[in-house]
PDB file of N, CA and C in Angstrom:
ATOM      1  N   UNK A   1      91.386 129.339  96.581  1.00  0.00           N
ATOM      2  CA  UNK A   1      90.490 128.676  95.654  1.00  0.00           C
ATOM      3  C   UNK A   1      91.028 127.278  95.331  1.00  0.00           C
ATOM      4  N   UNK A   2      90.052 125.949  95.351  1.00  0.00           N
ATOM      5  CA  UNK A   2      90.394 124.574  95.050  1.00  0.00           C
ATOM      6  C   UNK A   2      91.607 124.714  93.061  1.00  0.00           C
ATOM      7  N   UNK A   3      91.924 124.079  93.186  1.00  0.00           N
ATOM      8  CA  UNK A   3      92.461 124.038  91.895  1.00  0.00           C
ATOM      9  C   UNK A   3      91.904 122.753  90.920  1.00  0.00           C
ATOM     10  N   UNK A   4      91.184 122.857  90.358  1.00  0.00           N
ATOM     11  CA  UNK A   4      90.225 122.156  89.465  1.00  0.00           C
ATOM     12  C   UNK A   4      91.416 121.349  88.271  1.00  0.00           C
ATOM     13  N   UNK A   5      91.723 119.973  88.272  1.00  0.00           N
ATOM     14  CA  UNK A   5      93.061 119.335  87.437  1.00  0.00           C
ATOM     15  C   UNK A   5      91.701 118.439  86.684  1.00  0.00           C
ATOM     16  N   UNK A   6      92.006 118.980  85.616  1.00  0.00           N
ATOM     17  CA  UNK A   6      90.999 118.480  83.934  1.00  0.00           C
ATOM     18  C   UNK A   6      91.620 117.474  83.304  1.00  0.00           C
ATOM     19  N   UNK A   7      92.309 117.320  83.468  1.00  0.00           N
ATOM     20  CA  UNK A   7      93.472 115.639  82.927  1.00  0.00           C
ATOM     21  C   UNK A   7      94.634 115.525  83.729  1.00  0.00           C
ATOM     22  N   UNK A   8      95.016 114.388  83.440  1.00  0.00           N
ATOM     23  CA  UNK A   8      96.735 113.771  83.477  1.00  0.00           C
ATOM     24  C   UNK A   8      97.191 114.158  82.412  1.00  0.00           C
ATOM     25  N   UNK A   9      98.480 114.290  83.096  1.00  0.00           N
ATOM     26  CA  UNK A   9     100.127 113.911  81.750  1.00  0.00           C
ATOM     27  C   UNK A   9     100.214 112.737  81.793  1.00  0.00           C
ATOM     28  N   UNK A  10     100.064 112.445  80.349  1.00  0.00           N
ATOM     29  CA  UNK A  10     100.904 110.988  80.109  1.00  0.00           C
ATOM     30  C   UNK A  10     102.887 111.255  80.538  1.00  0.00           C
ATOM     31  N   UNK A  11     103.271 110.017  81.396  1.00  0.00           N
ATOM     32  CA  UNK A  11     104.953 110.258  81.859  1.00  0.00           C
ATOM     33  C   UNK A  11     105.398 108.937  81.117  1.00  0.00           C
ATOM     34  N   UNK A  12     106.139 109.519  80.506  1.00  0.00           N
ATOM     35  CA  UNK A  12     107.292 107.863  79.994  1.00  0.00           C
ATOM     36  C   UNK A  12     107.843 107.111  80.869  1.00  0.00           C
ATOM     37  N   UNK A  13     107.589 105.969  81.184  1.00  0.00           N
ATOM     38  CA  UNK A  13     108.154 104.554  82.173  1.00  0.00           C
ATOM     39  C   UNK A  13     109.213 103.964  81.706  1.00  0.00           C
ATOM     40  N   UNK A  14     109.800 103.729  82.181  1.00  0.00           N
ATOM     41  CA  UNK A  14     110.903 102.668  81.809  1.00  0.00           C
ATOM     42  C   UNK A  14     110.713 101.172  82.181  1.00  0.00           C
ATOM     43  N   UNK A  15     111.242 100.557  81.570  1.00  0.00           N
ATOM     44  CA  UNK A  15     110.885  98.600  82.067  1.00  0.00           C
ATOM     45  C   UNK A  15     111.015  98.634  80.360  1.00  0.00           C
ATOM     46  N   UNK A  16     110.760  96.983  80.288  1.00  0.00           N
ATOM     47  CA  UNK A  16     110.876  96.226  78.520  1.00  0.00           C
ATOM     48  C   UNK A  16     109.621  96.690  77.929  1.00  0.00           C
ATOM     49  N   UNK A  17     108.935  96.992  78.550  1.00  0.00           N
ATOM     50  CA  UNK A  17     107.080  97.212  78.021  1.00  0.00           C
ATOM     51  C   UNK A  17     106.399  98.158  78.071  1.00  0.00           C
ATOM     52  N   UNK A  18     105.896  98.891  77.710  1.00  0.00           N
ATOM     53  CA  UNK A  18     105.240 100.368  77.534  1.00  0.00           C
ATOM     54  C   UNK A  18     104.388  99.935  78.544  1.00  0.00           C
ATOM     55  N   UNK A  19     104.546 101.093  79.656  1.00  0.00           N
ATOM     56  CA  UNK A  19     103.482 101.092  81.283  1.00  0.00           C
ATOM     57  C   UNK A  19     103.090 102.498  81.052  1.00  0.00           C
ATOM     58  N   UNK A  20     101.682 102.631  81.021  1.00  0.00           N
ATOM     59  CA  UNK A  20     100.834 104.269  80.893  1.00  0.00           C
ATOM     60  C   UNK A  20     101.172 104.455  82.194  1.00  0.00           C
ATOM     61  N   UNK A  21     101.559 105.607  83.023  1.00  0.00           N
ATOM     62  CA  UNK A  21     101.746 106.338  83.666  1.00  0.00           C
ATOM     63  C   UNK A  21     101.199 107.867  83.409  1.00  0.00           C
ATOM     64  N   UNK A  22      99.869 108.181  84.201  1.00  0.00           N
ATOM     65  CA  UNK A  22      98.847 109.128  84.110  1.00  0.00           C
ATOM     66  C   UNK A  22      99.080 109.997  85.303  1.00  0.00           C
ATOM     67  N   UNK A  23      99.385 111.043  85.606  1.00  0.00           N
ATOM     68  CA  UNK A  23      99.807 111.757  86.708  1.00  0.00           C
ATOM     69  C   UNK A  23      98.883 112.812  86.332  1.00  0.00           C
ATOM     70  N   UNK A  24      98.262 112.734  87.443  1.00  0.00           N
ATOM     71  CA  UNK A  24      97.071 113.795  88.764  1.00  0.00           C
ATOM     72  C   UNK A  24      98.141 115.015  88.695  1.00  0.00           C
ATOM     73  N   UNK A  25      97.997 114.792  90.036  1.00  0.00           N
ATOM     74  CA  UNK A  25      99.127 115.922  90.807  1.00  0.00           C
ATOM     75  C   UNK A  25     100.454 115.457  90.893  1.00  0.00           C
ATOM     76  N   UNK A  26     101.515 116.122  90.902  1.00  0.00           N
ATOM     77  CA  UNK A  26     102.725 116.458  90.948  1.00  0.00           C
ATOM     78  C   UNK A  26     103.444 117.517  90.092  1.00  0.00           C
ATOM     79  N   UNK A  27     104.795 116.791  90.227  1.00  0.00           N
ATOM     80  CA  UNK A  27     105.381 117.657  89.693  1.00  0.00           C
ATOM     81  C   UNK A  27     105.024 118.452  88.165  1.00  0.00           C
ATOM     82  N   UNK A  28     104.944 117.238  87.202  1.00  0.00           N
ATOM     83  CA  UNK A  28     104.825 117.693  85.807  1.00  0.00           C
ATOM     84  C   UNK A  28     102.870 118.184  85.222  1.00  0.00           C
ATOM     85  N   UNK A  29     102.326 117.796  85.985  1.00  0.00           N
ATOM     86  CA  UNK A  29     100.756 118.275  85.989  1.00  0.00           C
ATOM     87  C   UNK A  29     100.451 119.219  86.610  1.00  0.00           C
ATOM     88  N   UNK A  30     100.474 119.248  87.735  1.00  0.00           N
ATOM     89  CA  UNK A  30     100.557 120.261  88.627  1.00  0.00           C
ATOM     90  C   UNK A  30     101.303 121.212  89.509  1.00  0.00           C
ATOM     91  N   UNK A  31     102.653 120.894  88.765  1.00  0.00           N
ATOM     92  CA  UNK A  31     103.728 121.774  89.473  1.00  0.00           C
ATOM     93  C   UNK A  31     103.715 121.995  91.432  1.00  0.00           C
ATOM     94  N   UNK A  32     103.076 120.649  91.636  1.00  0.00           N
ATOM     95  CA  UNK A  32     103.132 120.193  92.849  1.00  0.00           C
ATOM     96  C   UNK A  32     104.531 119.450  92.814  1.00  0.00           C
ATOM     97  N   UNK A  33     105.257 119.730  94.175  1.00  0.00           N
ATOM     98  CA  UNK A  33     106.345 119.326  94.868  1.00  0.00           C
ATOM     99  C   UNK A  33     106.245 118.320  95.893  1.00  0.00           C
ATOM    100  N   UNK A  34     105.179 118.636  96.848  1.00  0.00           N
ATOM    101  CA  UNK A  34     105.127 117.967  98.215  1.00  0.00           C
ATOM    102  C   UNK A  34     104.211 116.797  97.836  1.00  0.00           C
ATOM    103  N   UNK A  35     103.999 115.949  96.841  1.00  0.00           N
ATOM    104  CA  UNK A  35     103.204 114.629  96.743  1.00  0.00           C
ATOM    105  C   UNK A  35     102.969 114.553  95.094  1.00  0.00           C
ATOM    106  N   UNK A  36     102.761 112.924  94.769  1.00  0.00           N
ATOM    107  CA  UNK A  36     102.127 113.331  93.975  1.00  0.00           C
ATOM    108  C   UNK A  36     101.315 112.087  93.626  1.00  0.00           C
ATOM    109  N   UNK A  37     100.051 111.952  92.842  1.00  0.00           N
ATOM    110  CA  UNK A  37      99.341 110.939  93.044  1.00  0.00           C
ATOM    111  C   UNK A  37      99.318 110.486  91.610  1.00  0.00           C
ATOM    112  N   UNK A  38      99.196 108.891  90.700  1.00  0.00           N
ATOM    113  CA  UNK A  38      99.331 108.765  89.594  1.00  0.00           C
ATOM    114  C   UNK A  38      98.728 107.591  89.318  1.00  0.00           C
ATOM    115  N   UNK A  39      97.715 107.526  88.163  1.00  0.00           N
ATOM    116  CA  UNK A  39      97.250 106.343  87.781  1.00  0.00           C
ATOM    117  C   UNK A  39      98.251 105.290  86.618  1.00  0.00           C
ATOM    118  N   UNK A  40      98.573 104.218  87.472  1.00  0.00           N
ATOM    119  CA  UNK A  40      99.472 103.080  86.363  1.00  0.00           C
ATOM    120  C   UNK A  40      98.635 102.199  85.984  1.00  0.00           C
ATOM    121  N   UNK A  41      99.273 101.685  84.650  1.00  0.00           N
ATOM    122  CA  UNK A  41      98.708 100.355  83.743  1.00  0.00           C
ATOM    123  C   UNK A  41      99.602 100.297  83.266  1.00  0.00           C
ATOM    124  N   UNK A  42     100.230  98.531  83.967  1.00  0.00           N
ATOM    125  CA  UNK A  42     101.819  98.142  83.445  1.00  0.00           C
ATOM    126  C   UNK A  42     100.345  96.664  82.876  1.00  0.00           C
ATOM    127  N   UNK A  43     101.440  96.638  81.597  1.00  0.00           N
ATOM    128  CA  UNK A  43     100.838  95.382  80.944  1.00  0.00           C
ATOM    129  C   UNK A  43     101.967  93.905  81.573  1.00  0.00           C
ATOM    130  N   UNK A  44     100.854  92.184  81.378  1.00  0.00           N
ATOM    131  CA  UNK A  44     101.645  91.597  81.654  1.00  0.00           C
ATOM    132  C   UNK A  44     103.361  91.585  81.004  1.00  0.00           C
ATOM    133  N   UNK A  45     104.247  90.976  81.674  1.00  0.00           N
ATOM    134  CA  UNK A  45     105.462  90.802  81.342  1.00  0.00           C
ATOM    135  C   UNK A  45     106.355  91.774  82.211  1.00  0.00           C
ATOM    136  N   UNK A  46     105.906  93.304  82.093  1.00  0.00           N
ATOM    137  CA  UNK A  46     106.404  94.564  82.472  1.00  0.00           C
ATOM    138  C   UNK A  46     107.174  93.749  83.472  1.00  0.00           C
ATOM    139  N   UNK A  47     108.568  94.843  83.441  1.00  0.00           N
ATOM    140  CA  UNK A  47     109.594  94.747  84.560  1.00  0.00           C
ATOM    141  C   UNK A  47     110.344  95.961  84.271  1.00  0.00           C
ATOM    142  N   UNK A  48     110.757  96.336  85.416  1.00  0.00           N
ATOM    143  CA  UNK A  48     111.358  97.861  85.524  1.00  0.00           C
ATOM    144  C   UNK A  48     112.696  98.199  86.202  1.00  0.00           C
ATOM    145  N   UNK A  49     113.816  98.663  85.598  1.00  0.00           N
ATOM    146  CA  UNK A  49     115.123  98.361  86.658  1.00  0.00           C
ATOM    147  C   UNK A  49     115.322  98.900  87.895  1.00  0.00           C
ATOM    148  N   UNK A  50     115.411  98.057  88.835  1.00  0.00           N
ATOM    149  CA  UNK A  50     115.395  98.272  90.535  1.00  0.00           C
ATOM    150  C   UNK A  50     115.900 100.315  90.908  1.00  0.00           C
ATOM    151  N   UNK A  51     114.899 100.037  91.495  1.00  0.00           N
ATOM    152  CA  UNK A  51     115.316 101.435  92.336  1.00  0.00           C
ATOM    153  C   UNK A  51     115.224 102.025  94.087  1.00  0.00           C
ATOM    154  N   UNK A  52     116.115 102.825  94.563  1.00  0.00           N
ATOM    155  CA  UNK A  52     116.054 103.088  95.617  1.00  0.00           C
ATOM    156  C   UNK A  52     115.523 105.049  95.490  1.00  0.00           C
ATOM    157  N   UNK A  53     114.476 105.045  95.763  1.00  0.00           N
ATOM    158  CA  UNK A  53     114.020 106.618  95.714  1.00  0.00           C
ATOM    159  C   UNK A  53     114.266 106.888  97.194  1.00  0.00           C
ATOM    160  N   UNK A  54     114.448 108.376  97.065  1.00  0.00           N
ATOM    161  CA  UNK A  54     114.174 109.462  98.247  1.00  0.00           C
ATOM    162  C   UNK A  54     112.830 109.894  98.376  1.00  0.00           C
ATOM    163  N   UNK A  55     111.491 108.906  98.393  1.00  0.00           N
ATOM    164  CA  UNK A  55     110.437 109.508  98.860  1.00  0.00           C
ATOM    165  C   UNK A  55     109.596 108.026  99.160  1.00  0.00           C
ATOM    166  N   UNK A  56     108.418 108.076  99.838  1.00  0.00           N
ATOM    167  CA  UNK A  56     107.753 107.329 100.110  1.00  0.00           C
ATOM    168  C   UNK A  56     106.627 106.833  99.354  1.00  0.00           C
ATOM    169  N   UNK A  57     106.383 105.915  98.959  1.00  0.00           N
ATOM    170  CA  UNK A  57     105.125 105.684  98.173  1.00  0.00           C
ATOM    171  C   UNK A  57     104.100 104.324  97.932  1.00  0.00           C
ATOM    172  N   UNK A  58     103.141 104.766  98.241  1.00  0.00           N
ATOM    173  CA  UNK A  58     101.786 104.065  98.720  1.00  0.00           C
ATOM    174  C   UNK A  58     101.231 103.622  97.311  1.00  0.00           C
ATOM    175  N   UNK A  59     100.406 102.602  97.210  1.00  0.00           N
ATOM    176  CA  UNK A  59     100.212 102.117  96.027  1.00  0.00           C
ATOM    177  C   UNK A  59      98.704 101.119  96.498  1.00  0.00           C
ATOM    178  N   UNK A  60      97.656 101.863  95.767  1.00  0.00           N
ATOM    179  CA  UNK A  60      96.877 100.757  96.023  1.00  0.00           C
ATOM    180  C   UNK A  60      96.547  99.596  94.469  1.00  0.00           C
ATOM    181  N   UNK A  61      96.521  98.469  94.657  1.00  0.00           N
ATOM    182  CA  UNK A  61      96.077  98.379  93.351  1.00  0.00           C
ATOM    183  C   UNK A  61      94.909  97.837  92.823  1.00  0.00           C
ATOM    184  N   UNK A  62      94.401  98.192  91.780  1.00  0.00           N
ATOM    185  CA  UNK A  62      92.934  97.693  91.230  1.00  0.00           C
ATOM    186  C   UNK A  62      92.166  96.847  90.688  1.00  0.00           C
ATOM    187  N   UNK A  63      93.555  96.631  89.714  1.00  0.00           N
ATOM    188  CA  UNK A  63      93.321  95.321  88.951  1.00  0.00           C
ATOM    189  C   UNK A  63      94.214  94.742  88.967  1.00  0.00           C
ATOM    190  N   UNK A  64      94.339  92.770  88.748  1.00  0.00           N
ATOM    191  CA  UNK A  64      95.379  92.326  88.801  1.00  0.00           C
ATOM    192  C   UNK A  64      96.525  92.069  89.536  1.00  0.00           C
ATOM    193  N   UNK A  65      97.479  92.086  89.260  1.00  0.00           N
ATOM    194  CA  UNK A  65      98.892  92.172  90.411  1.00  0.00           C
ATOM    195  C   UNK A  65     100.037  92.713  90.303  1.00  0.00           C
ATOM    196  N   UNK A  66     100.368  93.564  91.321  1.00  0.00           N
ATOM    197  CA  UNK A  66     101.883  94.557  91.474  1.00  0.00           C
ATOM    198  C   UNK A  66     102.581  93.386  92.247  1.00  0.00           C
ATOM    199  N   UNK A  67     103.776  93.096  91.211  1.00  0.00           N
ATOM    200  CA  UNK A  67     104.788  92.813  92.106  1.00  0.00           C
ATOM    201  C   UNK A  67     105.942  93.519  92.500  1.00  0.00           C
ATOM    202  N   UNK A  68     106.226  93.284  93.901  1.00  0.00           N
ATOM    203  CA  UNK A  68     107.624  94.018  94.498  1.00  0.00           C
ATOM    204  C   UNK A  68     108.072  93.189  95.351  1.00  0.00           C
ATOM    205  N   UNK A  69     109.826  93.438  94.461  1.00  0.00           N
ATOM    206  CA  UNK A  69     110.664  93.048  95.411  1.00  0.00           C
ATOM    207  C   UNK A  69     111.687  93.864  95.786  1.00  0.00           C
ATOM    208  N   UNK A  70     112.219  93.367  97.152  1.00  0.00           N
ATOM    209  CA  UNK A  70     113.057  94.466  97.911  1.00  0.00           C
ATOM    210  C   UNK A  70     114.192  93.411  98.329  1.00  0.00           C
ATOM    211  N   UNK A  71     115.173  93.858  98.856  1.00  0.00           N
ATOM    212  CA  UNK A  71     116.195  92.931  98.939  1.00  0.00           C
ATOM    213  C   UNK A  71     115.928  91.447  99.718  1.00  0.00           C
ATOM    214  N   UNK A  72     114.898  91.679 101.093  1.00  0.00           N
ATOM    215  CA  UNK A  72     114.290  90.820 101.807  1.00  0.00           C
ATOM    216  C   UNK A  72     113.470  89.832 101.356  1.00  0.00           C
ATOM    217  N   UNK A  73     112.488  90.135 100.373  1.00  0.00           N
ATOM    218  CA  UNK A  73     111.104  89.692 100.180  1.00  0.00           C
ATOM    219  C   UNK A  73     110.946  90.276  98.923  1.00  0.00           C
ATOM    220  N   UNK A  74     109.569  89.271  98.457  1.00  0.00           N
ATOM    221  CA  UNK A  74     109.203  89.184  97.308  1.00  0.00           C
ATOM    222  C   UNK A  74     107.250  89.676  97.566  1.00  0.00           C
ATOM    223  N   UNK A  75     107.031  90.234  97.351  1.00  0.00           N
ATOM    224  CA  UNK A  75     105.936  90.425  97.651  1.00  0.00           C
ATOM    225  C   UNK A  75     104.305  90.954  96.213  1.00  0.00           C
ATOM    226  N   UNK A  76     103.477  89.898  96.516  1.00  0.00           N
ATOM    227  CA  UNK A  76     102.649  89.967  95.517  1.00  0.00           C
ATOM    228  C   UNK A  76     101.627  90.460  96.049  1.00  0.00           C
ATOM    229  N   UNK A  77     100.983  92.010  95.351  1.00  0.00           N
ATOM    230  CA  UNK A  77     100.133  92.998  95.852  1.00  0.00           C
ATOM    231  C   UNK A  77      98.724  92.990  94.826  1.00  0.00           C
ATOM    232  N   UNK A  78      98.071  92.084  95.303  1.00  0.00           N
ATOM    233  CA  UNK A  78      96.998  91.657  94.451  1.00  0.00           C
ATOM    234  C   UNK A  78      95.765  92.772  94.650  1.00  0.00           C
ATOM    235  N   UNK A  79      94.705  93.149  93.262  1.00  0.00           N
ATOM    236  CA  UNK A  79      93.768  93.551  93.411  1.00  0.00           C
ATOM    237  C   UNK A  79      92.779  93.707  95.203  1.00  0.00           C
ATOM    238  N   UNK A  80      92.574  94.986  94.749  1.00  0.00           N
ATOM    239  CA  UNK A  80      92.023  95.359  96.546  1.00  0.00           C
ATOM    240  C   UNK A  80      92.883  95.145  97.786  1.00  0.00           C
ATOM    241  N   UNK A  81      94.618  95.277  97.510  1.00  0.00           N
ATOM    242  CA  UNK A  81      95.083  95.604  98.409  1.00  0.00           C
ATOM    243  C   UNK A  81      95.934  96.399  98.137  1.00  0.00           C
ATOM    244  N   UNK A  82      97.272  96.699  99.150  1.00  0.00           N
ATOM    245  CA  UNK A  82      97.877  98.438  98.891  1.00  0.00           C
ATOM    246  C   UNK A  82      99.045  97.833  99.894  1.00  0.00           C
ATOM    247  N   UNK A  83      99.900  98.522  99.433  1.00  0.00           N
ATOM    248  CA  UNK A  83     101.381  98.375 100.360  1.00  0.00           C
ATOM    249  C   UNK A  83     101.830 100.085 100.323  1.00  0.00           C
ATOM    250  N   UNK A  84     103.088  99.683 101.358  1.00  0.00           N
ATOM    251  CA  UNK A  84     103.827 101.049 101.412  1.00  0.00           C
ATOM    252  C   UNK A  84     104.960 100.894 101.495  1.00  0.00           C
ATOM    253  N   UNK A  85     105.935 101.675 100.257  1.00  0.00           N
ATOM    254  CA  UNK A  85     107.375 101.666  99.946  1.00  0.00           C
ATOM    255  C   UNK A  85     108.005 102.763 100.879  1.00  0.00           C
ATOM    256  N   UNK A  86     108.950 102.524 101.860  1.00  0.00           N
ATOM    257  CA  UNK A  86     109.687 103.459 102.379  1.00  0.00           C
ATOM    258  C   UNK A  86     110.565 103.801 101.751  1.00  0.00           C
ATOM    259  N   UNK A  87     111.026 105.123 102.178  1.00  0.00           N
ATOM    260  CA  UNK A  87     112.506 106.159 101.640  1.00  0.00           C
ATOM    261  C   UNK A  87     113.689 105.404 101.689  1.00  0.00           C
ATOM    262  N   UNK A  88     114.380 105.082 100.571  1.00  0.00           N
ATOM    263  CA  UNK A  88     115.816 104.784 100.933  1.00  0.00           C
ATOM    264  C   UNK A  88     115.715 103.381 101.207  1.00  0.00           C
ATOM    265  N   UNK A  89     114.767 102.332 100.574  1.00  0.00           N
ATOM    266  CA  UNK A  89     114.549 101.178 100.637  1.00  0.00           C
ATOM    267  C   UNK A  89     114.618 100.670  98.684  1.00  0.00           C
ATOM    268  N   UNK A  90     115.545  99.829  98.836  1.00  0.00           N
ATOM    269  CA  UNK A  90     115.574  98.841  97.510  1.00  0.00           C
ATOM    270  C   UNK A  90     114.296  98.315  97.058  1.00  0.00           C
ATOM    271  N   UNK A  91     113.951  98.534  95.556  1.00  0.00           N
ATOM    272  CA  UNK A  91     112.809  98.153  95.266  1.00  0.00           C
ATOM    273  C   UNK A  91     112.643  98.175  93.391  1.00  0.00           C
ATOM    274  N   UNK A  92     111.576  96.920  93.150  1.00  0.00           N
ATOM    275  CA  UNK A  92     111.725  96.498  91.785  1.00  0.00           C
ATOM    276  C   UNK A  92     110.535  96.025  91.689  1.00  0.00           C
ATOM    277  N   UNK A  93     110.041  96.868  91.036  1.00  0.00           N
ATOM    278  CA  UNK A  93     108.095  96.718  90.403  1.00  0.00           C
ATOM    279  C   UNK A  93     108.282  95.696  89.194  1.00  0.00           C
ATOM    280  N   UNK A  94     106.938  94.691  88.563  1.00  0.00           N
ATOM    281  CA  UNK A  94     106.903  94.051  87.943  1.00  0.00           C
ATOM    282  C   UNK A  94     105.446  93.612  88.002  1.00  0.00           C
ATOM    283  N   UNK A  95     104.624  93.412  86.839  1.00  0.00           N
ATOM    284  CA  UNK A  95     103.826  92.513  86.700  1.00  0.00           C
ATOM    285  C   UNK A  95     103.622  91.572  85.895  1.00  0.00           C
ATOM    286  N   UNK A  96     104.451  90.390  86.349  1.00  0.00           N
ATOM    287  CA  UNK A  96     104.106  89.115  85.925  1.00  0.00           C
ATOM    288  C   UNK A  96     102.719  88.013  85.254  1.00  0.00           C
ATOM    289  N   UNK A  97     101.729  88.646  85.922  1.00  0.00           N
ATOM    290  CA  UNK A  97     100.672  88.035  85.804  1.00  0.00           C
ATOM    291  C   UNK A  97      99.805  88.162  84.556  1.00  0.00           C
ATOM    292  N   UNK A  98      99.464  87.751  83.840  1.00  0.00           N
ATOM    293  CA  UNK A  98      98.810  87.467  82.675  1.00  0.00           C
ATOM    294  C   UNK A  98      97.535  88.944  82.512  1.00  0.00           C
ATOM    295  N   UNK A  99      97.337  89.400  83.299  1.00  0.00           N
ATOM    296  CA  UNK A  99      96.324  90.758  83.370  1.00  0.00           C
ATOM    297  C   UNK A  99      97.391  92.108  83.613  1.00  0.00           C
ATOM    298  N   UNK A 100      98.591  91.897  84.106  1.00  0.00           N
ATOM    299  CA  UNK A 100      99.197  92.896  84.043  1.00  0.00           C
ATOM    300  C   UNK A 100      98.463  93.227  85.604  1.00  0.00           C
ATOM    301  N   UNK A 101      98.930  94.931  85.735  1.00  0.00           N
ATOM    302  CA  UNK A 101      98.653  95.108  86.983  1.00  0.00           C
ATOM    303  C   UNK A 101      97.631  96.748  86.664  1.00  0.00           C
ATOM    304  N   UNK A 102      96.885  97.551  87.392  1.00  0.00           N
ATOM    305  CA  UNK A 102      95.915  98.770  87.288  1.00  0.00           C
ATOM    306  C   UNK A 102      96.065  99.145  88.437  1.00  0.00           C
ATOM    307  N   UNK A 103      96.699 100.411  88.996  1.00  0.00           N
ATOM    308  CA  UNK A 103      97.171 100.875  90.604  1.00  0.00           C
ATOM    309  C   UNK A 103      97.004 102.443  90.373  1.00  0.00           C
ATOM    310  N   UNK A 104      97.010 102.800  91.539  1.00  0.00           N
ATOM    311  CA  UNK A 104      96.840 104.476  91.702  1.00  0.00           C
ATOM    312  C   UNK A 104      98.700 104.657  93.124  1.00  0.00           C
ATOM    313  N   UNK A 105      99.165 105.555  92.399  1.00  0.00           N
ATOM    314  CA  UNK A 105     100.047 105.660  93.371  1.00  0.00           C
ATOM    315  C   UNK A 105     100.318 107.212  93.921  1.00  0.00           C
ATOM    316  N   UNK A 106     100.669 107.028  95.150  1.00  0.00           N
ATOM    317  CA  UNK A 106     101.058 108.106  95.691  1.00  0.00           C
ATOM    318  C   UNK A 106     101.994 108.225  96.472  1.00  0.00           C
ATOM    319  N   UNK A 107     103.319 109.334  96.117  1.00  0.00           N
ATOM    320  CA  UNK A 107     104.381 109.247  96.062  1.00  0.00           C
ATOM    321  C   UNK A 107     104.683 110.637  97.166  1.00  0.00           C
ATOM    322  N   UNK A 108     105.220 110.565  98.496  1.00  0.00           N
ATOM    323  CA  UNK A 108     105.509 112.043  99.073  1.00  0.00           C
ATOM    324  C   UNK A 108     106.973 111.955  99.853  1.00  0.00           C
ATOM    325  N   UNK A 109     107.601 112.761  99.330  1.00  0.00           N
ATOM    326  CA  UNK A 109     107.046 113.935  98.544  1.00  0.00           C
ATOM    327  C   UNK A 109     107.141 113.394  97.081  1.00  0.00           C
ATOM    328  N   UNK A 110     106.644 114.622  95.861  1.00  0.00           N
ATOM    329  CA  UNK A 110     106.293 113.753  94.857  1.00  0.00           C
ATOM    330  C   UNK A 110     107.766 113.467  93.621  1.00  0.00           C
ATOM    331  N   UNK A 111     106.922 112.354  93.176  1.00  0.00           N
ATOM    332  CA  UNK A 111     108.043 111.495  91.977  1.00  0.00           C
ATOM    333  C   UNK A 111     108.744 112.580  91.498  1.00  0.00           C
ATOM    334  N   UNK A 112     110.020 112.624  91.402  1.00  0.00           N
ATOM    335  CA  UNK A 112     111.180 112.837  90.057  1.00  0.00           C
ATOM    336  C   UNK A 112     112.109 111.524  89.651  1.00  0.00           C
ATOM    337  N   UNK A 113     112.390 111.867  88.643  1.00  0.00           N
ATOM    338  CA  UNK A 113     113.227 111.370  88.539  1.00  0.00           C
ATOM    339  C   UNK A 113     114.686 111.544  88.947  1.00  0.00           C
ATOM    340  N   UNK A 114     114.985 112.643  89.400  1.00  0.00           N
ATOM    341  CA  UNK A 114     116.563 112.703  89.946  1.00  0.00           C
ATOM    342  C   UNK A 114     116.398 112.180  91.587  1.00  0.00           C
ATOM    343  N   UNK A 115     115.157 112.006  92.456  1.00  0.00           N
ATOM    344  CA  UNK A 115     115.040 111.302  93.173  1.00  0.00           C
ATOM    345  C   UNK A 115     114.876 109.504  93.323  1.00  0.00           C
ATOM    346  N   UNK A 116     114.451 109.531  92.171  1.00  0.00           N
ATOM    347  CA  UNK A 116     114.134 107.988  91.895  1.00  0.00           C
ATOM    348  C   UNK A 116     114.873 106.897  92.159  1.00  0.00           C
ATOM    349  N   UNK A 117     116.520 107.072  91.932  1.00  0.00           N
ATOM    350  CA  UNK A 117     117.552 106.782  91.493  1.00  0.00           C
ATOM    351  C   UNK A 117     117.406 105.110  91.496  1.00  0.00           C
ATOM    352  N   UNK A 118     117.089 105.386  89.520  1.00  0.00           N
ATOM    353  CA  UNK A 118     117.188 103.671  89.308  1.00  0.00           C
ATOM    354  C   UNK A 118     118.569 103.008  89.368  1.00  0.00           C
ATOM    355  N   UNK A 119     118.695 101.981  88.880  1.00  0.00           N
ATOM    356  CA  UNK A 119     119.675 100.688  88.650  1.00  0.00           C
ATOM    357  C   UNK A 119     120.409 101.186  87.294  1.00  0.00           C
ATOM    358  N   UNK A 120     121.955 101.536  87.450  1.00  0.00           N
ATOM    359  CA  UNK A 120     122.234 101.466  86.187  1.00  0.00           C
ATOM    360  C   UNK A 120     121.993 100.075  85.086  1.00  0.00           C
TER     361      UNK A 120
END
């Protein structure tokens, strides 16, 4: 039988600025393991301390602009487009831009935090 998910969990973010983090499926909504999919709204300013996770994650975004940088590149992921974060790759979300940023992400397998492993 489909499993019918009636809301998100609100998840606490870290960065200087309160970012809603709305999680679908995964771990803490759906006691899903193998993915998990999550609606963000980081307001402008937001910045978040660099992290290298053990999982992969796709990000499209909706409104505004996701920024990421990785040790290489700086990269600005504007409304109606989508990038993809590999495993075991350096990485530091931010939205700079005066609208902040509105993204759906999906993370596999899905987000923890003991995978995440931010920046002390």
């Amino acid at each position: 039988m489909p499993t019918h998910i009636k809301k998100p969990t609100k998840i606490k973010a870290e960065g200087n600025k309160t970012k809603i983090i709305e999680e679908y499926v995964g771990r803490v909504n759906s006691n899903t393991e193998d993915l998990s999919v999550a609606h963000m709204k980081s307001p402008s300013g937001w910045i978040e301390p660099g992290q290298q996770p053990e999982f992969n994650e796709y990000a499209i975004v909706l409104n505004g602009m996701l920024r990421i940088k990785s040790k290489d590149a700086v990269l600005d992921v504007q409304a109606g487009e989508a990038v993809i974060l590999h495993s075991g790759e350096w990485v530091q979300f931010s939205t700079p831009s005066p609208e902040g940023a509105e993204y759906i992400a999906v993370c596999l397998p899905a987000f923890s935090p003991d995978t995440v492993n931010k920046d002390e």
